[in-house]
C-alpha atoms as a PDB file:
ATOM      1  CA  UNK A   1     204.176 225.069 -26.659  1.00  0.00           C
ATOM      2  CA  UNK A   2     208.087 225.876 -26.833  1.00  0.00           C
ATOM      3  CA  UNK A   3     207.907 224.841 -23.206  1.00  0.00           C
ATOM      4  CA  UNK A   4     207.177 221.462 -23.663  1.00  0.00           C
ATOM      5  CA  UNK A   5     210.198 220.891 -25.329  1.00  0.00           C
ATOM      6  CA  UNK A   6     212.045 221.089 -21.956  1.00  0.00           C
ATOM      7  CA  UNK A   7     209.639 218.495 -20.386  1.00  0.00           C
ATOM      8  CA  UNK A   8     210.222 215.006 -20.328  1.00  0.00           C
ATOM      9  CA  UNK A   9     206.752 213.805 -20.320  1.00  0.00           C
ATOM     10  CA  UNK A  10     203.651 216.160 -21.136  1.00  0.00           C
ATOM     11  CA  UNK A  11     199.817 214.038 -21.331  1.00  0.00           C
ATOM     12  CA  UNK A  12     196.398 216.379 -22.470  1.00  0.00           C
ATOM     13  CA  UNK A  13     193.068 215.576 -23.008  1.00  0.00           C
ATOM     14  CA  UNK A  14     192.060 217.984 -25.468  1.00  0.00           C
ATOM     15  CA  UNK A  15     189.317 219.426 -28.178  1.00  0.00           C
ATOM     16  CA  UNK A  16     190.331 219.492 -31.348  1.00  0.00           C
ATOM     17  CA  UNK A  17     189.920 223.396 -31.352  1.00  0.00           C
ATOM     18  CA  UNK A  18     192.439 223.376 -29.013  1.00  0.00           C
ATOM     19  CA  UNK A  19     194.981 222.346 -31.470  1.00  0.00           C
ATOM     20  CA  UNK A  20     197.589 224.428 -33.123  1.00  0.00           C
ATOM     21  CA  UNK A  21     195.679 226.361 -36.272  1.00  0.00           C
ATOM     22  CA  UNK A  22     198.028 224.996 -38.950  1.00  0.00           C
ATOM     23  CA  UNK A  23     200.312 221.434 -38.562  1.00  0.00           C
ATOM     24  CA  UNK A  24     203.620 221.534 -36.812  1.00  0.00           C
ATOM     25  CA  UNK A  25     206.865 220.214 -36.264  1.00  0.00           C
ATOM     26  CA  UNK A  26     207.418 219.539 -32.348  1.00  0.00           C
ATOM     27  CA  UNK A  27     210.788 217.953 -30.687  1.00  0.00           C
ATOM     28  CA  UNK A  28     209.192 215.225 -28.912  1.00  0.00           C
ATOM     29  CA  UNK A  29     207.385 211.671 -29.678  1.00  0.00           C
ATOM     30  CA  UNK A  30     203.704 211.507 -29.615  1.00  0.00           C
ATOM     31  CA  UNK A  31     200.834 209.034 -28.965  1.00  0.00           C
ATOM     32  CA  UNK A  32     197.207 210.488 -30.134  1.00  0.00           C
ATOM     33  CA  UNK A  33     194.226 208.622 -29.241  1.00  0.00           C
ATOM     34  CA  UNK A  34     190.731 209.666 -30.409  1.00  0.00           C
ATOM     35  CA  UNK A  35     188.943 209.570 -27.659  1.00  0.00           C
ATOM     36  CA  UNK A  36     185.617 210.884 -29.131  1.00  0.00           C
ATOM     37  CA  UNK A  37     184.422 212.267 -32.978  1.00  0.00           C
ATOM     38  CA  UNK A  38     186.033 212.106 -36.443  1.00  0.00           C
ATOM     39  CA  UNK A  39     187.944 214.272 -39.187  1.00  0.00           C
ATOM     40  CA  UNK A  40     191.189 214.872 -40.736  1.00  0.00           C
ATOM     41  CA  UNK A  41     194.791 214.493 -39.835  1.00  0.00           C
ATOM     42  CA  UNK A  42     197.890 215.593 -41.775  1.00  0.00           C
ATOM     43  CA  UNK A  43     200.738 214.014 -41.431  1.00  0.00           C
ATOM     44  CA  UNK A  44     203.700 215.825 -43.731  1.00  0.00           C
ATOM     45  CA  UNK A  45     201.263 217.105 -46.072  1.00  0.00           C
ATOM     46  CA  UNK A  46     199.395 213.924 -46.655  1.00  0.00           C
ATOM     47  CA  UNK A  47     195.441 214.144 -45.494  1.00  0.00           C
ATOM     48  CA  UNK A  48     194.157 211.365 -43.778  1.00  0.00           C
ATOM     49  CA  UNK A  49     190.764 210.424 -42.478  1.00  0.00           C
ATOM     50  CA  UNK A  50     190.473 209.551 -38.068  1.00  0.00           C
ATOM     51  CA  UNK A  51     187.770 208.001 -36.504  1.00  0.00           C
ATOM     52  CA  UNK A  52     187.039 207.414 -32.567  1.00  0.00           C
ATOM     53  CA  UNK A  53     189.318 204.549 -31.122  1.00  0.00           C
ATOM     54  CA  UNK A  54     192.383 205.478 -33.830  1.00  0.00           C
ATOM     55  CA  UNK A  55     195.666 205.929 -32.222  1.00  0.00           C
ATOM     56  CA  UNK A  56     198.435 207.584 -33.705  1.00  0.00           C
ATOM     57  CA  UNK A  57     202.484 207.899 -33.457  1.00  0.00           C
ATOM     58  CA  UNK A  58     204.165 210.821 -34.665  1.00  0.00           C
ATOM     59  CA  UNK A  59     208.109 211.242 -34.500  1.00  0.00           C
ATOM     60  CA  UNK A  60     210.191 214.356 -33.615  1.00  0.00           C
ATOM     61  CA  UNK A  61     210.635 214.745 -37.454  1.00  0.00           C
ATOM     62  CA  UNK A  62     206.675 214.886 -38.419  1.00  0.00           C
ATOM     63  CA  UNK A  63     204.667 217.725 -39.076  1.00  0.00           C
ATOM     64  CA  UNK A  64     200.996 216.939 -37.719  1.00  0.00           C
ATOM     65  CA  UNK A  65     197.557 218.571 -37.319  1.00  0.00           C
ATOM     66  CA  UNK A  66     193.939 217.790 -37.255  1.00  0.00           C
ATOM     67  CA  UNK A  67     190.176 218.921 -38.414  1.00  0.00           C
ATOM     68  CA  UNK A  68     187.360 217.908 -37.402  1.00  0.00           C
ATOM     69  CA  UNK A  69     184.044 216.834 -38.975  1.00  0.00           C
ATOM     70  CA  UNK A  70     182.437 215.710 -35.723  1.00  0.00           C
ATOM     71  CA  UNK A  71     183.126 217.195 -32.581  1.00  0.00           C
ATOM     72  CA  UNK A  72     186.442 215.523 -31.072  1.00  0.00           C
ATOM     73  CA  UNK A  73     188.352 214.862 -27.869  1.00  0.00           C
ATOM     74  CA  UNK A  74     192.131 213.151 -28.221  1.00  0.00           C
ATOM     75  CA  UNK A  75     194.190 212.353 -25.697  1.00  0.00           C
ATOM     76  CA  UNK A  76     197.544 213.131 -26.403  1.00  0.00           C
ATOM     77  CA  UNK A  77     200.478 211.778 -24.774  1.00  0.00           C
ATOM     78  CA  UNK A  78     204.065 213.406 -25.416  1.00  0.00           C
ATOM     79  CA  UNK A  79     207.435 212.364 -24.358  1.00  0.00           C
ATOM     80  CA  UNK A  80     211.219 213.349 -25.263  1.00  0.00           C
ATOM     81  CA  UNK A  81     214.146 211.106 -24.604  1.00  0.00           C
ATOM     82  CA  UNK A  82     214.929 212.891 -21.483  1.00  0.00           C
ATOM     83  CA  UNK A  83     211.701 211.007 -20.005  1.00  0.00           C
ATOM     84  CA  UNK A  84     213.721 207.081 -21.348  1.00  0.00           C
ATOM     85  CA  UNK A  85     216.613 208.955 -19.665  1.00  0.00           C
ATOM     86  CA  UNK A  86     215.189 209.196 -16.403  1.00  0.00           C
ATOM     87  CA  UNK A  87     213.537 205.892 -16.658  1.00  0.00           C
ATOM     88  CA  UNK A  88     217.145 204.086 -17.142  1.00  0.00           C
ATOM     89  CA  UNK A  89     219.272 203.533 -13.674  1.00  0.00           C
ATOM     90  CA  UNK A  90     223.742 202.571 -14.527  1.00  0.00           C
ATOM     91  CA  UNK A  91     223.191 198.975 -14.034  1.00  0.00           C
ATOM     92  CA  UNK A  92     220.010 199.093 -16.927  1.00  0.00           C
ATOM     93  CA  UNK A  93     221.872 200.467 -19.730  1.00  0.00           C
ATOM     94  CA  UNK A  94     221.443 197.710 -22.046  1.00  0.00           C
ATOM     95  CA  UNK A  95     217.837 197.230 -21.459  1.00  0.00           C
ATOM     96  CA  UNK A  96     217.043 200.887 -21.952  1.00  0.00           C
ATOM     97  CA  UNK A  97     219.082 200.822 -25.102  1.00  0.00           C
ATOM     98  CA  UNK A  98     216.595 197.505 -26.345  1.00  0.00           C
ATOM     99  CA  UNK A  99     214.034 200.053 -25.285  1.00  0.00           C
ATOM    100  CA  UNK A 100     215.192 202.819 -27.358  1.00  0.00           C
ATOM    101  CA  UNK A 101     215.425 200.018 -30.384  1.00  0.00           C
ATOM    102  CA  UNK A 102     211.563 199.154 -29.984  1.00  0.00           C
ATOM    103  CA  UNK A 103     210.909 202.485 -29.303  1.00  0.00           C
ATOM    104  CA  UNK A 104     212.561 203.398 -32.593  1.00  0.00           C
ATOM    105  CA  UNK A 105     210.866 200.343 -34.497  1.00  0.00           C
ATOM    106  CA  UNK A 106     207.508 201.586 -33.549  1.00  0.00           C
ATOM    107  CA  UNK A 107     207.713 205.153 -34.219  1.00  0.00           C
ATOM    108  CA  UNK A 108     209.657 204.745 -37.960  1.00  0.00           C
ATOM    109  CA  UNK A 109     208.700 201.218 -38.954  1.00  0.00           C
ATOM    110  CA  UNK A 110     204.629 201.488 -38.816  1.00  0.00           C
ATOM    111  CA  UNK A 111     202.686 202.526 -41.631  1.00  0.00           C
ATOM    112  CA  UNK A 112     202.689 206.331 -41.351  1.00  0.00           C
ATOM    113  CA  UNK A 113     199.516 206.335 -43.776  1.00  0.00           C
ATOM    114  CA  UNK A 114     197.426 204.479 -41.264  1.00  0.00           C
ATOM    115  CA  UNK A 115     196.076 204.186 -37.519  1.00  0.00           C
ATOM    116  CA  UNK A 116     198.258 201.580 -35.824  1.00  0.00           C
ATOM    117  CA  UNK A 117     195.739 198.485 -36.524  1.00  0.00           C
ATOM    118  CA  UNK A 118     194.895 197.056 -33.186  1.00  0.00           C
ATOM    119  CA  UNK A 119     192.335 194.069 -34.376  1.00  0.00           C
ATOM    120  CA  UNK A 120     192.921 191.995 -31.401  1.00  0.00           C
ATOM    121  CA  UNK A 121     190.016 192.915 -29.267  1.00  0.00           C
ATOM    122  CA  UNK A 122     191.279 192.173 -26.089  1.00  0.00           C
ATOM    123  CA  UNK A 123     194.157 194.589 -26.969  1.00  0.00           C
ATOM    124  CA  UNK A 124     191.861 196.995 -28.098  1.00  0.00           C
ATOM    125  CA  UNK A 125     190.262 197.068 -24.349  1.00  0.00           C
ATOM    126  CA  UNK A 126     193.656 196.952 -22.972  1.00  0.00           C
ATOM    127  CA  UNK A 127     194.565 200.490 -24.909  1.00  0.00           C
ATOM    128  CA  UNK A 128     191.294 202.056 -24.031  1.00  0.00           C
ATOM    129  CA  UNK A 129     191.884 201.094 -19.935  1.00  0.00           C
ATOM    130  CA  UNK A 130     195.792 202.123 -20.049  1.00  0.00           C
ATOM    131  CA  UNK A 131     194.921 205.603 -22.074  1.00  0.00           C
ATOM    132  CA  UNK A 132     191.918 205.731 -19.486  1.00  0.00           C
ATOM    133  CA  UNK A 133     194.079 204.716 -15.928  1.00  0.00           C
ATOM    134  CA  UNK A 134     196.953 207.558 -17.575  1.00  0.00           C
ATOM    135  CA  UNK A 135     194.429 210.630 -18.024  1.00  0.00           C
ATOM    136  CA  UNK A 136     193.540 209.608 -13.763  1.00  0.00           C
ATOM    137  CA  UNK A 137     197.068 209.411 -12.761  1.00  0.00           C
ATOM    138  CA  UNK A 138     197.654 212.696 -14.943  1.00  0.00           C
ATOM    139  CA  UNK A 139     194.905 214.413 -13.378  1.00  0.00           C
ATOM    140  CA  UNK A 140     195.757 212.760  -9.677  1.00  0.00           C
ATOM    141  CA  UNK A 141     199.260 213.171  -9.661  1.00  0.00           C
ATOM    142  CA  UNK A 142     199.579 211.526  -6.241  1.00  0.00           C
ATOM    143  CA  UNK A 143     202.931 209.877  -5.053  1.00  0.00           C
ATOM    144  CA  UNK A 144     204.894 208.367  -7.317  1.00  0.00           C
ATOM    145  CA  UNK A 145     203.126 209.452 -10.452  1.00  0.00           C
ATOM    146  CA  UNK A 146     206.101 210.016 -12.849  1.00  0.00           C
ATOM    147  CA  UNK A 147     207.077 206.409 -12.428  1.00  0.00           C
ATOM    148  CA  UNK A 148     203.646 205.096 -12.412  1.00  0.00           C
ATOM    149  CA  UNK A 149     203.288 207.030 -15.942  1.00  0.00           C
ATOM    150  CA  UNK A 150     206.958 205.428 -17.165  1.00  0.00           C
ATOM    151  CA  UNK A 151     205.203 202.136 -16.354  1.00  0.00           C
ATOM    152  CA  UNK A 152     202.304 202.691 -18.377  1.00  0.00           C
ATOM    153  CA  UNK A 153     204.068 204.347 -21.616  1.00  0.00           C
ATOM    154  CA  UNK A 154     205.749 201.189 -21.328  1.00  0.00           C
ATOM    155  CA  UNK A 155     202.755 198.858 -21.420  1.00  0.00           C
ATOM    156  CA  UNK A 156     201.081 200.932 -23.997  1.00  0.00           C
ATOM    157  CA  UNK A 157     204.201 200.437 -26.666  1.00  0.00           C
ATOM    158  CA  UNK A 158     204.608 196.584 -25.160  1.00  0.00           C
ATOM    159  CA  UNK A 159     200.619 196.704 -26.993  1.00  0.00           C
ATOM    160  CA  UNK A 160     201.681 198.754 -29.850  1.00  0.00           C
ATOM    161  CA  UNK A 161     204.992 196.841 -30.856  1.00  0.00           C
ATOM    162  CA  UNK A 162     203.307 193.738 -31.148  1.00  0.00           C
ATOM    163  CA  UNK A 163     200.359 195.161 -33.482  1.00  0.00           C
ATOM    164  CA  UNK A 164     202.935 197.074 -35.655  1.00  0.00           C
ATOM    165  CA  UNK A 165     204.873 193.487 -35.471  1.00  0.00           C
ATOM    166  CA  UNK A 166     201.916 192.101 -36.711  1.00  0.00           C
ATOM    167  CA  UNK A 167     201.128 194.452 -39.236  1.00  0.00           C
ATOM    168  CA  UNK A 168     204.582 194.762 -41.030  1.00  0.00           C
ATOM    169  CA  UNK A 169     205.262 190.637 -41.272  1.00  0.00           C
ATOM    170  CA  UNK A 170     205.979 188.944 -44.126  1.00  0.00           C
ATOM    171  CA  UNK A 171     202.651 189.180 -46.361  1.00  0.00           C
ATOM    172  CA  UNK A 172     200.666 191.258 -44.244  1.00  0.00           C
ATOM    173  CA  UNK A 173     201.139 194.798 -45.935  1.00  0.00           C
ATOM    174  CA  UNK A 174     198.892 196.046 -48.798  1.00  0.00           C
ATOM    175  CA  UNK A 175     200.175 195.780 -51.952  1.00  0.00           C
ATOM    176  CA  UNK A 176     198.694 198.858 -52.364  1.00  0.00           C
ATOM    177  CA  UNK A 177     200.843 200.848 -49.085  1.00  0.00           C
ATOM    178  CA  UNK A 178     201.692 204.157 -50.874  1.00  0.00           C
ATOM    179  CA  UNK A 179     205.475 204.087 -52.096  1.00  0.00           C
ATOM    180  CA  UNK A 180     206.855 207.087 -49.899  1.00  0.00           C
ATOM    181  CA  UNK A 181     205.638 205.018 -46.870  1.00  0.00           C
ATOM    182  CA  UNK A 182     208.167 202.110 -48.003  1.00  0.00           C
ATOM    183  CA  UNK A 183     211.057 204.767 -48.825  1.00  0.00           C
ATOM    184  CA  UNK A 184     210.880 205.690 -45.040  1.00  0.00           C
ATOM    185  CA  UNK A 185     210.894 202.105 -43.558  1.00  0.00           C
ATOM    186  CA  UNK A 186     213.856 201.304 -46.037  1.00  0.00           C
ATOM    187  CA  UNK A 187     215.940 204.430 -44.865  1.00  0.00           C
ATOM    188  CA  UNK A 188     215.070 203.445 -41.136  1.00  0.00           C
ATOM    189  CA  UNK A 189     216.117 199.786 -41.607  1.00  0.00           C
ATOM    190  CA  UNK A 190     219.245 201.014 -43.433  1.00  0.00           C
ATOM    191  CA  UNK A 191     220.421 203.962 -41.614  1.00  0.00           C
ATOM    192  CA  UNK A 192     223.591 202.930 -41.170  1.00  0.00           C
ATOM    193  CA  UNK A 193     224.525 201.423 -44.060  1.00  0.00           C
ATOM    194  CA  UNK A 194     225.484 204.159 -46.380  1.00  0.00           C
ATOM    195  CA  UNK A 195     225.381 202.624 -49.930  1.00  0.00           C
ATOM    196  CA  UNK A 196     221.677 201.360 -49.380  1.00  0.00           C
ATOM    197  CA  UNK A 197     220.811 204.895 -49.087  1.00  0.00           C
ATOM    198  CA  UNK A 198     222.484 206.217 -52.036  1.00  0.00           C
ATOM    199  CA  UNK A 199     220.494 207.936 -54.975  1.00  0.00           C
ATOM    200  CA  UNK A 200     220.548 205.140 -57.451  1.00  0.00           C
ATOM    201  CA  UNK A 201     220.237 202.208 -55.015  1.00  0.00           C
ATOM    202  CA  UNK A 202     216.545 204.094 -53.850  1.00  0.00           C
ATOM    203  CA  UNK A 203     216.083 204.156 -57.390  1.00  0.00           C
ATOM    204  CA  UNK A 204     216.465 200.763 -58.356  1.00  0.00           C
ATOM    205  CA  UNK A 205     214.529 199.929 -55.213  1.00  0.00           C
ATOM    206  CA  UNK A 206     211.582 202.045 -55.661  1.00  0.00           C
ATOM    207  CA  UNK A 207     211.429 202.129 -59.815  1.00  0.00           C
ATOM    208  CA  UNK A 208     212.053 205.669 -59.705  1.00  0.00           C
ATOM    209  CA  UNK A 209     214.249 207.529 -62.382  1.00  0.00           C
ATOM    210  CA  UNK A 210     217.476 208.736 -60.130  1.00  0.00           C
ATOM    211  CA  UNK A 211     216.822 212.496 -61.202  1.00  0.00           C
ATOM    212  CA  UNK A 212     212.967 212.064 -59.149  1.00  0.00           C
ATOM    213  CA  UNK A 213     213.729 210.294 -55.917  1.00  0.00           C
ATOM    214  CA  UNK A 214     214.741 213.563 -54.177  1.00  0.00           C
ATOM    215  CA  UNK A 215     211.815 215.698 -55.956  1.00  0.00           C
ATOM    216  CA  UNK A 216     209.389 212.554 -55.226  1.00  0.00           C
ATOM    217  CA  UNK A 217     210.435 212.511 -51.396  1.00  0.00           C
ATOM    218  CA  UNK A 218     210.315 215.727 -50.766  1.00  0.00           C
ATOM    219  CA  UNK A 219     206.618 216.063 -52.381  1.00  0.00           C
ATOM    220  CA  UNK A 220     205.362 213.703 -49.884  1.00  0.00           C
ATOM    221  CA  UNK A 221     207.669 214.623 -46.887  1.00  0.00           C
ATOM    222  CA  UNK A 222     208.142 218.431 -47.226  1.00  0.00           C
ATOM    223  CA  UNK A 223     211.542 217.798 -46.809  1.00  0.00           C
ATOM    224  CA  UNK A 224     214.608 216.884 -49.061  1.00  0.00           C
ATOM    225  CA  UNK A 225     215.881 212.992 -49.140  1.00  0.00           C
ATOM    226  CA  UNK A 226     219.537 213.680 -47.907  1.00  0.00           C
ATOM    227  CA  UNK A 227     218.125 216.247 -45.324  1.00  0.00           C
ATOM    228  CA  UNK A 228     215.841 213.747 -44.399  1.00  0.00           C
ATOM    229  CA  UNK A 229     218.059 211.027 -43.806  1.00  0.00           C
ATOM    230  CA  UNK A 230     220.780 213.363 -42.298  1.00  0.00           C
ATOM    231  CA  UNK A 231     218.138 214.227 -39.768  1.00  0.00           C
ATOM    232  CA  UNK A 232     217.082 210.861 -38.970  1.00  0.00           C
ATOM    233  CA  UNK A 233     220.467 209.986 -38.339  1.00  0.00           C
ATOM    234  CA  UNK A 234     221.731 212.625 -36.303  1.00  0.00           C
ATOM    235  CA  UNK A 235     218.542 212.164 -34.248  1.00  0.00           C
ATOM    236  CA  UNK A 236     219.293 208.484 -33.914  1.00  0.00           C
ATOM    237  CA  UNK A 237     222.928 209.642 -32.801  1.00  0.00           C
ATOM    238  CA  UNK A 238     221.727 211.833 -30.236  1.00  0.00           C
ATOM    239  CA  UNK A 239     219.863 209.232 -28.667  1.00  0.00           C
ATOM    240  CA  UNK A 240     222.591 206.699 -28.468  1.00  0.00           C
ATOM    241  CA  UNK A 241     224.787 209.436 -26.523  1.00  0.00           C
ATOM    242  CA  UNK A 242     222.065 210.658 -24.047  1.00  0.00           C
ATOM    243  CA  UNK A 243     221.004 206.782 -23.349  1.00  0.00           C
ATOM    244  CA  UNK A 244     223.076 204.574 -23.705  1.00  0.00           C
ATOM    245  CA  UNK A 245     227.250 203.449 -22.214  1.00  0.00           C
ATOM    246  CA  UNK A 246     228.189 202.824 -26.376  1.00  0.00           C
ATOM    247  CA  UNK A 247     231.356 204.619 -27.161  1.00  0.00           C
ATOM    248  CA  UNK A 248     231.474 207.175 -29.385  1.00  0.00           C
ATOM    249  CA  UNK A 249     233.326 204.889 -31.717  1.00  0.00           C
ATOM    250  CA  UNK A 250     230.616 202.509 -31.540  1.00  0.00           C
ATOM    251  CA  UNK A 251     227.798 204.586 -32.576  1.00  0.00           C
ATOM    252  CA  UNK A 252     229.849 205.911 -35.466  1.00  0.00           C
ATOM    253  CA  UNK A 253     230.124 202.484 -36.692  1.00  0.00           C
ATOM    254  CA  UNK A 254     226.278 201.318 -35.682  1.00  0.00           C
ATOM    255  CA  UNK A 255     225.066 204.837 -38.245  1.00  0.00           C
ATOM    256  CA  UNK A 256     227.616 204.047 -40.938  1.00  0.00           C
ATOM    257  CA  UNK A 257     230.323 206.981 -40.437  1.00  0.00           C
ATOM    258  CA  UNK A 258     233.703 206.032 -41.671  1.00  0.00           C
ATOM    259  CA  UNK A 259     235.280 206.139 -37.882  1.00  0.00           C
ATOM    260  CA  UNK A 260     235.028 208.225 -34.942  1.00  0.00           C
ATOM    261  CA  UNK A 261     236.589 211.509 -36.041  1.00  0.00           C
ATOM    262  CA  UNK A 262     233.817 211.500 -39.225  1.00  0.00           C
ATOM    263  CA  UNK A 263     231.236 211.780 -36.569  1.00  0.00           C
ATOM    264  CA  UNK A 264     233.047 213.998 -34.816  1.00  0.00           C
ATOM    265  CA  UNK A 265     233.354 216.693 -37.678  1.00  0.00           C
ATOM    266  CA  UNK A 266     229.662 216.034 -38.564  1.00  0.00           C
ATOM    267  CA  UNK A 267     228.015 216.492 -35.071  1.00  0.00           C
ATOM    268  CA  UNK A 268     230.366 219.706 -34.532  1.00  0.00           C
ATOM    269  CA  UNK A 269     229.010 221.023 -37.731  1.00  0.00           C
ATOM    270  CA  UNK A 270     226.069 220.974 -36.962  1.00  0.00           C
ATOM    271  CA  UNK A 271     225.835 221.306 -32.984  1.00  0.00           C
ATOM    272  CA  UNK A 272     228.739 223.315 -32.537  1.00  0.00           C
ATOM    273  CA  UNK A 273     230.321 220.664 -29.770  1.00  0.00           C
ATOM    274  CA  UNK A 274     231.814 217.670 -29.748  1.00  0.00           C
ATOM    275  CA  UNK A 275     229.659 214.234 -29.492  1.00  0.00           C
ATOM    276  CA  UNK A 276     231.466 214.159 -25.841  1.00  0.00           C
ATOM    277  CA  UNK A 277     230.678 217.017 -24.564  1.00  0.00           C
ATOM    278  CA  UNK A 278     227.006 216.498 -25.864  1.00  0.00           C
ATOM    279  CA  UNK A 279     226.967 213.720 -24.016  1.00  0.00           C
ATOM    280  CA  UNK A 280     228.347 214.712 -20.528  1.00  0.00           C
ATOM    281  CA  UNK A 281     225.311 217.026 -18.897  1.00  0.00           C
ATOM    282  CA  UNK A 282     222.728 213.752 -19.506  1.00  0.00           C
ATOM    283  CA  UNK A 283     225.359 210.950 -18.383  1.00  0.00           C
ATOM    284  CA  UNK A 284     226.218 213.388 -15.279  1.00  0.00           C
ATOM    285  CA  UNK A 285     222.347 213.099 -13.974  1.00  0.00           C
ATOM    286  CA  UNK A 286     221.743 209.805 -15.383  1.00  0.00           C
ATOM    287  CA  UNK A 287     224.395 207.426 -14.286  1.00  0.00           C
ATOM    288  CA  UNK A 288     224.730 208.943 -10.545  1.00  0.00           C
END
């Protein structure tokens, strides 16, 4: 599986015995579409029911796995920024920087407690035929496959951002969406603003005494609140500099450091290079 982290783009049709005995962590966005049978997913320790027709995003920061009641087949389709990379040409680096935005607002901003709810039947059908047309290209792999796969990732989110769109309006989540589920979209709306994300403000927010928030988060997440968000930010960070023209300076300020040289100390610390020389080996091959 550590090989797959090097891909750009990795699509299998698989039986749920063919998944990793206990949930991991991978590198990489995911889409999982039951293709066939029902179960169990975990999502960061949480237990959640599937069912054929579900489709599921996970992020590079989730730990996933599944069980099965009934015997299943997903189809799971994997992808890394190096494949949005690839997909971007010099003169298209602000629309593959909207790109990355939607592709960010679908992956942190759906309900992570729940199948993406696709109720419009004719987008239903549309999901089933793209997921369908991708496992024949996959399988095919005639000329031009990679791009005719960036095309249809494309269309698939296009399907999904408009259901999650529809699902997080004003009025249209359940009072009843488990608590943790809001923490995460408020620390993904607020990620760069600094003081929204501070232990007391979360606490006001959420009802929560100040000395829980962290212990609360962490129960639900497996990870601590300030690693959390440190993670989410520096992942945010690293896509900025591998897709998109923004100036170093500039990302600092989208993510809420104090100026350029505060990122700087911060990604050294904990890449061990600067936020330049990150940068340079994916701008080299991208922007030719």
């Amino acid at each position: 599986m550590e090989k797959l982290l090097y891909r750009p783009f990795d699509l299998q049709v698989s039986a749920e015995e063919q998944w990793e005995k206990r949930p991991l962590v991978y590198h990489f966005f995911e889409i999982v579409h039951i293709l066939e049978g029902s179960g169990s997913r975990e999502v960061n320790l949480n237990k959640l029911s599937y069912a054929k027709g579900d489709t599921f995003l996970f992020t590079p920061l989730d730990c996933r796995g599944f069980l099965s009641e009934t015997p299943t087949r997903f189809c799971s389709i994997r992808f890394s920024e190096i494949f949005i990379s690839q997909y971007k040409q010099a003169q298209d680096q602000e629309r593959a920087l909207r790109w990355l935005k939607q592709l960010e607002h679908i992956f942190f901003q759906h309900n992570r407690f729940q199948c993406i709810q696709i109720t419009d039947p004719g987008d239903h059908r549309i999901v089933g035929q793209l997921i369908h047309s991708m496992i024949e290209e996959h399988d095919q792999q005639k000329d031009h496959y990679q791009e005719n796969m960036q095309h249809f990732i494309s269309l698939l989110l296009n399907i999904l951002a408009r259901n999650v769109a529809d699902s997080t309006r004003e009025g249209a989540r359940d009072a009843e969406e488990p608590l943790i589920n809001k923490m995460l979209v408020h620390i993904h709306t607020h990620i760069g603003e600094p003081d929204r994300l501070k232990m007391e403000f979360l606490a006001a927010s959420f009802h929560l005494s100040a000395n829980y928030v962290s212990e609360y988060f962490k129960k639900f997440t497996g990870v601590g609140l300030q690693q959390y968000i440190s993670q989410y930010r520096m992942k945010l960070v690293e896509q900025r500099l591998l897709n998109s023209a923004l100036t170093i300076g500039q990302i600092a300020d989208e993510f809420g450091f104090t100026d350029e040289s505060h990122l700087n100390r911060v990604f050294r610390k904990q890449h061990g290079v600067s936020p330049t020389v990150f940068r340079k080996p994916a701008v080299k091959g991208v922007v030719a």
